[in-house]
C-alpha atoms as a PDB file:
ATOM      1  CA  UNK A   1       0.000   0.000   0.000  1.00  0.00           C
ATOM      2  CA  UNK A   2       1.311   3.229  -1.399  1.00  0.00           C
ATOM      3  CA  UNK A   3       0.056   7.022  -0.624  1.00  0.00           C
ATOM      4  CA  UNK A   4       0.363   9.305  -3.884  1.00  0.00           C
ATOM      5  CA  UNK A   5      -0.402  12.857  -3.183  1.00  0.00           C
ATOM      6  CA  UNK A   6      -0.878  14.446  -6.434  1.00  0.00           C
ATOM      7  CA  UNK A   7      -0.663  17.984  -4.379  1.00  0.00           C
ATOM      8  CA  UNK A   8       0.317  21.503  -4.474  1.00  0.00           C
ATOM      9  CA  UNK A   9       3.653  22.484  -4.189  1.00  0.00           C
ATOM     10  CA  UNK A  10       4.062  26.074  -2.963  1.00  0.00           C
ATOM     11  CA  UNK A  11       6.497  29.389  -2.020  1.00  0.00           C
ATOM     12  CA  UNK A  12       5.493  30.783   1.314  1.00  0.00           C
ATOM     13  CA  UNK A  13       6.565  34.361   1.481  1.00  0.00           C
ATOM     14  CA  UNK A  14       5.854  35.169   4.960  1.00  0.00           C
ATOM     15  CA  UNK A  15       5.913  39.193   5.926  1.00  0.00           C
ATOM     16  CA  UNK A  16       5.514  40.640   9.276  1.00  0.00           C
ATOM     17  CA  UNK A  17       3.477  43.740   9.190  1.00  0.00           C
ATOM     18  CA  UNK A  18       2.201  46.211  11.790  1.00  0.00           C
ATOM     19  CA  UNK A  19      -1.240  45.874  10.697  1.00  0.00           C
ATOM     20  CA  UNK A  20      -2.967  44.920   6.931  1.00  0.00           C
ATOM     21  CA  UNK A  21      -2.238  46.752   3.752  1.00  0.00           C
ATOM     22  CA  UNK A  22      -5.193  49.035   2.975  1.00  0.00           C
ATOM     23  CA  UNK A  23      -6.095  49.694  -1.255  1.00  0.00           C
ATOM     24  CA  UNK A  24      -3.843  52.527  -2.411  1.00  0.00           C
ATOM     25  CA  UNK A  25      -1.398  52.504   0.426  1.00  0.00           C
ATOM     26  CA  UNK A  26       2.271  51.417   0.703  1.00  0.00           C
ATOM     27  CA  UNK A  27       3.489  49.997   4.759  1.00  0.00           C
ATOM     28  CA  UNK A  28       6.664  48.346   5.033  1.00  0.00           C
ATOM     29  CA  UNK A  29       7.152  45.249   6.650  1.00  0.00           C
ATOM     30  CA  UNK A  30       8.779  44.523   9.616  1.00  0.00           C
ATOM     31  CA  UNK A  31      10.423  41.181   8.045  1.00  0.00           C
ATOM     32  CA  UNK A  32       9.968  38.825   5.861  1.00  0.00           C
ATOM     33  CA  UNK A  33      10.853  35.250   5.321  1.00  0.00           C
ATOM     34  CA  UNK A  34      10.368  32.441   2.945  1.00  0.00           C
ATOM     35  CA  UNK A  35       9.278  28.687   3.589  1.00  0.00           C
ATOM     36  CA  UNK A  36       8.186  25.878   1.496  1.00  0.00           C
ATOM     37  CA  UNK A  37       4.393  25.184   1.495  1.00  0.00           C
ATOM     38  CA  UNK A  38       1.421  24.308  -0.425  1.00  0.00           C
ATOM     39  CA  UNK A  39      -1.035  22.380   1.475  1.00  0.00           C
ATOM     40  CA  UNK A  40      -0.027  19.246  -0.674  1.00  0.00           C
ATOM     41  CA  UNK A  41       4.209  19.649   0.496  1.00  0.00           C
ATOM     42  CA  UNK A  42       2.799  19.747   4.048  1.00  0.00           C
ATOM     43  CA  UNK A  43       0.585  16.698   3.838  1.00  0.00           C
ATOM     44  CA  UNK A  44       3.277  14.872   1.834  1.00  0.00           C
ATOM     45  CA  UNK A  45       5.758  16.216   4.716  1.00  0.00           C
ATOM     46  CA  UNK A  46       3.008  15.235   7.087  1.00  0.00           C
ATOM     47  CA  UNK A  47       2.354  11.473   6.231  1.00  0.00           C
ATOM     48  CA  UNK A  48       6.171  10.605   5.546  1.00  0.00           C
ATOM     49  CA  UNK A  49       6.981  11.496   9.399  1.00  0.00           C
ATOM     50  CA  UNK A  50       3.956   9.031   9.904  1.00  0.00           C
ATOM     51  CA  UNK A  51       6.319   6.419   8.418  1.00  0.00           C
ATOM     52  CA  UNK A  52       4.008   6.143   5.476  1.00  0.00           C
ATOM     53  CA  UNK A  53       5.257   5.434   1.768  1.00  0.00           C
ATOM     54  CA  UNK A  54       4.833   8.678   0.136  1.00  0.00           C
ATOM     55  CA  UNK A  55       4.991   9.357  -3.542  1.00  0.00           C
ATOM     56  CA  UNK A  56       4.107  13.100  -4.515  1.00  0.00           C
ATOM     57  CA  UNK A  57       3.719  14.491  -8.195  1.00  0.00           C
ATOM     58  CA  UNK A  58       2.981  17.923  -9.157  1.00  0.00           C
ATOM     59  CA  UNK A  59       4.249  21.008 -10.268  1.00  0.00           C
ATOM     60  CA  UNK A  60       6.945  23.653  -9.794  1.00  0.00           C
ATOM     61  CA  UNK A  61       9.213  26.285 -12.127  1.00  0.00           C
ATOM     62  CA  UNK A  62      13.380  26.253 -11.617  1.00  0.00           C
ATOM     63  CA  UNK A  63      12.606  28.407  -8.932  1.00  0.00           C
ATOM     64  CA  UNK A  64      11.048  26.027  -6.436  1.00  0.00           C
ATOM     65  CA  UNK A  65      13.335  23.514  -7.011  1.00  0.00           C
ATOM     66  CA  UNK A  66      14.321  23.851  -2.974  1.00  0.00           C
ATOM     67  CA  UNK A  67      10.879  22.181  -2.619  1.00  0.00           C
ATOM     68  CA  UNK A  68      11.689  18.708  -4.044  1.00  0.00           C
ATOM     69  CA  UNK A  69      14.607  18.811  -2.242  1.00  0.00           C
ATOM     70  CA  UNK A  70      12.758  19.167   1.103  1.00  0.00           C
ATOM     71  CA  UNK A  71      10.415  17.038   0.346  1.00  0.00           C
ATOM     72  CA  UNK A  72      12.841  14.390  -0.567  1.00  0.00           C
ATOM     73  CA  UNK A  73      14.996  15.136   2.574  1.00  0.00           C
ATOM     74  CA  UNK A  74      12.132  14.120   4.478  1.00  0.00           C
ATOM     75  CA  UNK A  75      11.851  10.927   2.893  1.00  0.00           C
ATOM     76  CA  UNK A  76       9.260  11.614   0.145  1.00  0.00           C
ATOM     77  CA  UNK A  77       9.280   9.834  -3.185  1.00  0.00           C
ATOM     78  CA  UNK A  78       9.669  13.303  -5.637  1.00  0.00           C
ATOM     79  CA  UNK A  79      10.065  11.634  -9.176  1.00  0.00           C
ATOM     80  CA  UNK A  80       6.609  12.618  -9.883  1.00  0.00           C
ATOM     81  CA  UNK A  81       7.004  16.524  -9.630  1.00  0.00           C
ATOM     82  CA  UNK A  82       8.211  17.560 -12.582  1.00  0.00           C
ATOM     83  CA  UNK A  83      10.082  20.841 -13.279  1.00  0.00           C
ATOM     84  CA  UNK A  84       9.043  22.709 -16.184  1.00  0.00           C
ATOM     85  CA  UNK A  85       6.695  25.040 -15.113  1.00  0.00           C
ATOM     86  CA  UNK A  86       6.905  28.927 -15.735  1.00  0.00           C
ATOM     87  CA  UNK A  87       6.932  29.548 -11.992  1.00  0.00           C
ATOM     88  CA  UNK A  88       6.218  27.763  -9.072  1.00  0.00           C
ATOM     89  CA  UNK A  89       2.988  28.267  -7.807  1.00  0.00           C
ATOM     90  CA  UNK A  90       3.502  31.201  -4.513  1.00  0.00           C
ATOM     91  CA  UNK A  91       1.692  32.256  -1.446  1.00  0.00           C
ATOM     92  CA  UNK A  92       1.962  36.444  -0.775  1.00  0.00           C
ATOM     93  CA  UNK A  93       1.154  35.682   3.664  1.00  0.00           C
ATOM     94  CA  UNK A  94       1.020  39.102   5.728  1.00  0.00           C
ATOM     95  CA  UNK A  95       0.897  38.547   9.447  1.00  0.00           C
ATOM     96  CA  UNK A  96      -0.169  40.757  11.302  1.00  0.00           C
ATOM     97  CA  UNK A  97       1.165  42.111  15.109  1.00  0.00           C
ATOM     98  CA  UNK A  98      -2.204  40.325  16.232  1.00  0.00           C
ATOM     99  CA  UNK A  99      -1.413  37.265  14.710  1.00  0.00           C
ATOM    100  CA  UNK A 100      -4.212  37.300  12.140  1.00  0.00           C
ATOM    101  CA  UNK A 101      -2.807  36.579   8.542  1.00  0.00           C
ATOM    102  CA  UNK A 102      -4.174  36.923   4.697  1.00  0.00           C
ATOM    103  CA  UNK A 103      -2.671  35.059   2.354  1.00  0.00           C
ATOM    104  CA  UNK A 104      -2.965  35.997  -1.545  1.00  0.00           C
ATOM    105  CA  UNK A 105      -2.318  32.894  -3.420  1.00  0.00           C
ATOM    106  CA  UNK A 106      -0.795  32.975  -7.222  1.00  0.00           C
ATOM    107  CA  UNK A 107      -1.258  28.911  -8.599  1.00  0.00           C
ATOM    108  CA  UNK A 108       1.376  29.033 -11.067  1.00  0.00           C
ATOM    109  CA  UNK A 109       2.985  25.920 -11.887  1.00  0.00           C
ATOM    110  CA  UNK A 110       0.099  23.839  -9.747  1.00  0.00           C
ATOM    111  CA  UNK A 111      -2.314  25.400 -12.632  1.00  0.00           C
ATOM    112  CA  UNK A 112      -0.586  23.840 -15.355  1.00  0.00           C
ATOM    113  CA  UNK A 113      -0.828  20.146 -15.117  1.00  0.00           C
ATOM    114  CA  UNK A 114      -1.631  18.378 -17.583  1.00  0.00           C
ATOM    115  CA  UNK A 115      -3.558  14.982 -17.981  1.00  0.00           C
ATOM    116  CA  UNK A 116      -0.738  13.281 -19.726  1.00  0.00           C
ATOM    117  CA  UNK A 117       1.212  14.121 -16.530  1.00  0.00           C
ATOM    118  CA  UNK A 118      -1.551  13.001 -14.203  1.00  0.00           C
ATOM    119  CA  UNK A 119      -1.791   9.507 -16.786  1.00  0.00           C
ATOM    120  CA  UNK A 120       2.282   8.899 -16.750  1.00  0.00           C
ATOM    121  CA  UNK A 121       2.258   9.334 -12.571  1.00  0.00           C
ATOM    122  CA  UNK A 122      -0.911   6.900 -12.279  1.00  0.00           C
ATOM    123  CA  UNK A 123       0.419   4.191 -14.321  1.00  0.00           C
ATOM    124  CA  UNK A 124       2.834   3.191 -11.024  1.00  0.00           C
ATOM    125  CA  UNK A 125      -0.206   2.933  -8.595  1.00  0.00           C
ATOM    126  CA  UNK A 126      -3.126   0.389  -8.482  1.00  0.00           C
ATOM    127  CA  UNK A 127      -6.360   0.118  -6.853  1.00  0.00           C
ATOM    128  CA  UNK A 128      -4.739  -0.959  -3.546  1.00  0.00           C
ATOM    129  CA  UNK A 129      -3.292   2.456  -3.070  1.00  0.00           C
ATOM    130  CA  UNK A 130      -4.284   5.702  -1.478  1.00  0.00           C
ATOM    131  CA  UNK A 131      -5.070   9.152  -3.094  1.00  0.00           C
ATOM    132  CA  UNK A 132      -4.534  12.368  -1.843  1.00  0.00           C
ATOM    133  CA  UNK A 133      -6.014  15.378  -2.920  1.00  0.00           C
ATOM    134  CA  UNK A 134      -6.228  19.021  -2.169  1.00  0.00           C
ATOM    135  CA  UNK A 135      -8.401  20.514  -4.968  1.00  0.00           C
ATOM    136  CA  UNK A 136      -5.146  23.307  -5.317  1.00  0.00           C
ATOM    137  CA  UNK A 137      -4.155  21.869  -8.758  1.00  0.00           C
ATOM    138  CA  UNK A 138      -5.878  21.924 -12.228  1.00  0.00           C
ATOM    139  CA  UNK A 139      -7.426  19.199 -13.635  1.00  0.00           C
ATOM    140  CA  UNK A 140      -9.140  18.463 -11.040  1.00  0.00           C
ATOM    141  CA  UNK A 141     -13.306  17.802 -11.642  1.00  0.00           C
ATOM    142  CA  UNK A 142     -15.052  19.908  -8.898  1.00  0.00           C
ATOM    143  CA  UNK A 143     -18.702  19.445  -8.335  1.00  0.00           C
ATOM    144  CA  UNK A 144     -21.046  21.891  -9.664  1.00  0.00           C
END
């Protein structure tokens, strides 16, 4: 039995701000920091500290190529992310002195999976297997 999170794959860039941007106004951040993310990395993440099998596939541009190499540092199977995307999708997170964030989220390379992709990844797992989704990649049939 095999887990195969076909999952987003994410940039966090994390700023610290007094308060929330208002429309039309510039505020400077206090700091900022970056983190991989993507609810998919974190489940991925998530079940291989379980001691689960892990396989994930998705998404990312040369710039998130940090991500696989987390992921795989933690034990997860990463020959299904492929690398060609434009840009790996990103998270823009404000955090706020009170601890309340908003998070504006850009999908980039998670929007550009294809079904070929989705068909090549699927051909290594069988009915006995597990499926994990987050419904933060393309391709994905949501109800109406």
């Amino acid at each position: 039995m095999k887990f195969l999170n076909f999952g987003s794959l994410n940039i966090d860039k994390v700023y610290t701000v007094p308060r929330f941007v208002k429309g039309g106004e510039t505020l400077s951040s206090v700091s900022c920091a970056e983190y991989p993310g993507g609810k998919g990395l974190n489940q991925s993440i998530a079940l291989a500290r379980s001691g689960s099998q892990i396989f994930h596939a998705g998404k990312i541009g040369k710039d998130g190529l940090f991500l696989k190499k987390e992921l795989a540092s933690e034990g997860v199977c990463v020959e299904g992310i492929y690398e060609n995307g434009l840009i790996t999708g990103h998270a823009i997170i404000q955090v706020a002195s009170t601890g309340e964030n908003c998070i504006l989220l850009y999908g980039g390379a998670n929007k550009e999976i294809t079904f070929e992709q989705i068909d090549k990844v699927l051909e290594d797992f069988n009915s006995d297997d597990f499926l994990v989704l987050q419904n933060e990649i393309n391709c994905i049939d949501l109800p109406n």
